[in-house]
Protein backbone atom coordinates (compact mmCIF):
# COMPACT_ATOMS: atom_id res chain seq x y z
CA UNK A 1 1.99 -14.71 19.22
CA UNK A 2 5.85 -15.48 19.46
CA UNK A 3 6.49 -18.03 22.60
CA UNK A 4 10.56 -18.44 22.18
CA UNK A 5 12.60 -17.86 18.83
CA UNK A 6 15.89 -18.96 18.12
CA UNK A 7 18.67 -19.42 15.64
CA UNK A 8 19.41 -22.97 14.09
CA UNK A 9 22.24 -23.65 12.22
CA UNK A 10 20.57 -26.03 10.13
CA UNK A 11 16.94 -24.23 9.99
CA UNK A 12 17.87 -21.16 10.20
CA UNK A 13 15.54 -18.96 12.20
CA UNK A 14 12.88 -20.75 13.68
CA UNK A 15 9.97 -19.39 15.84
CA UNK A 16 7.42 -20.83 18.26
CA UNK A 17 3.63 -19.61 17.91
CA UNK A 18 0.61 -19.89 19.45
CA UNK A 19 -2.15 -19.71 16.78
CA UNK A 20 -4.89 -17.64 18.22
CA UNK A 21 -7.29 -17.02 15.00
CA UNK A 22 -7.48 -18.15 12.05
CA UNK A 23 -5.94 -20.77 10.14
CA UNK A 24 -1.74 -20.83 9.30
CA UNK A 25 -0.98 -22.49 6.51
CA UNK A 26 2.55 -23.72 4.93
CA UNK A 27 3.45 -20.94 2.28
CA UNK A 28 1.22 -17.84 3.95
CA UNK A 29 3.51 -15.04 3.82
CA UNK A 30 3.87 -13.67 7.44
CA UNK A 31 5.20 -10.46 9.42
CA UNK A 32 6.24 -11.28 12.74
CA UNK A 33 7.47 -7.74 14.75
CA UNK A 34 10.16 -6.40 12.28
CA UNK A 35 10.62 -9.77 10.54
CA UNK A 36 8.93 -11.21 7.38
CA UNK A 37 9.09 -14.26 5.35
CA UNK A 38 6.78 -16.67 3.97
CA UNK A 39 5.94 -20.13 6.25
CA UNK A 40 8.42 -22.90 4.52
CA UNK A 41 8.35 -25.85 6.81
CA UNK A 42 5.71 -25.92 10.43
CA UNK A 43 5.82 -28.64 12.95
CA UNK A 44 4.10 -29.73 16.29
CA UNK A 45 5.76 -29.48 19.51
CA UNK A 46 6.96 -33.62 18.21
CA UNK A 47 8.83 -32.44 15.42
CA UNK A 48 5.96 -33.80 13.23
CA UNK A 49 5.30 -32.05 10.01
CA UNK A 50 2.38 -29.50 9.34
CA UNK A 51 0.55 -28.23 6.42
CA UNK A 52 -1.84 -26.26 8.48
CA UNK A 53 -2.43 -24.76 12.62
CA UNK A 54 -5.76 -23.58 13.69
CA UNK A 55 -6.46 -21.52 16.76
CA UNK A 56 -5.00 -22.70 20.12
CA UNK A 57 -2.09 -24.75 18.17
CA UNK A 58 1.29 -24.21 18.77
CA UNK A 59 3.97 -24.60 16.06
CA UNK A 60 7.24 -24.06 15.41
CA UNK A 61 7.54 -22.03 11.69
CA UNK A 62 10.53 -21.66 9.87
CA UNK A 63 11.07 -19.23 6.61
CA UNK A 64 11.44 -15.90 8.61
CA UNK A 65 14.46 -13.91 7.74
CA UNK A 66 15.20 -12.70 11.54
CA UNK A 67 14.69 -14.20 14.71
CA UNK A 68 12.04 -12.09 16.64
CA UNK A 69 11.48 -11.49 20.20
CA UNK A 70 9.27 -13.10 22.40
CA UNK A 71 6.01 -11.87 22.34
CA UNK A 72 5.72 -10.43 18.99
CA UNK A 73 2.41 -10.87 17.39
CA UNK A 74 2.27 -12.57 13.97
CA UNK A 75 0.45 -11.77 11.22
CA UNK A 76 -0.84 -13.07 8.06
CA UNK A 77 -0.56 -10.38 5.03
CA UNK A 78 -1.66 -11.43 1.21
CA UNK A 79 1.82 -11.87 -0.73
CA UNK A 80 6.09 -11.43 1.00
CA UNK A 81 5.75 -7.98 -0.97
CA UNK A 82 3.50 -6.73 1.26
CA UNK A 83 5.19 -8.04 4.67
CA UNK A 84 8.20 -7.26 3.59
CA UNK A 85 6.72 -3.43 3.17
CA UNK A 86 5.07 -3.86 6.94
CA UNK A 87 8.04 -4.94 8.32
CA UNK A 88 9.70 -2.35 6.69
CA UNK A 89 8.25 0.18 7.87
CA UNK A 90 7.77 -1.25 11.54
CA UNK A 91 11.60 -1.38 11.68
CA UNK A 92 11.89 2.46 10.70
CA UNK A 93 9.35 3.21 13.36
CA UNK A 94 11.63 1.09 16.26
CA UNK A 95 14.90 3.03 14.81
CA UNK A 96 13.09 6.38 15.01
CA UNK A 97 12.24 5.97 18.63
CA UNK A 98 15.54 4.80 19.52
CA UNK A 99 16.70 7.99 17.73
CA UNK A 100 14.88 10.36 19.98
CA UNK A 101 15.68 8.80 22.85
CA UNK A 102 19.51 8.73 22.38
CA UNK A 103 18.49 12.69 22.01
CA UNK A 104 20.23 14.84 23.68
CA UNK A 105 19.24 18.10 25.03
CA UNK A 106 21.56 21.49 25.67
CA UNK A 107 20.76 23.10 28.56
CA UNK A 108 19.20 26.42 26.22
CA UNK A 109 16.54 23.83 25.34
CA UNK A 110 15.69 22.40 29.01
CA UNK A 111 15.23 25.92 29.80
CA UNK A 112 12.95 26.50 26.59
CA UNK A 113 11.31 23.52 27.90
CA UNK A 114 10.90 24.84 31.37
CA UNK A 115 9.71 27.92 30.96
């Protein structure tokens, strides 16, 4: 899960997450919300350098190509072809729901609706 994410000019976008199962490694391909990339550099809340997190660590990953929000749950997928397809497809969903909300309605239909 995503604690804070921001963007660094140097790092680019870099996320905070709490490992909750499993094990991250450095080069796992990940989808995080609408955002996918593969794990290129991980370090400890010291700026000390990781190769791996297990559950209950909390890391800072960098190698995403977004910045996600807070509280976004990452996963672990088997190659960036298939993240990039999940995150895809997540980001279609988000722009389809925005799309019927920013719906609007005639008054013929709230009648329709009404009756």
């Amino acid at each position: 899960m995503v604690g804070e994410a921001k963007l660094d000019k140097g790092r680019g976008p870099v996320a905070t997450v709490l490992i909750q199962e499993g094990t991250l490694n450095r080069g796992d391909a990940v989808v995080v919300g609408e955002y996918y990339g593969k794990v290129r550099a991980m370090s400890d809340e010291n700026a000390n350098q990781m190769k791996s997190a297990g559950p209950s660590y909390a890391c800072e990953i960098i190698g995403l190509n977004g910045v996600p929000d807070a509280g976004d749950t990452l996963n672990m997928v088997k190659n960036t072809d298939a993240a990039r397809t999940v995150a895809e497809h997540r980001e279609n969903q988000r722009k389809a729901k925005a799309m019927d909300a920013n719906k609007s309605m005639s008054l013929d239909d709230l009648m329709a609706r009404m009756d």
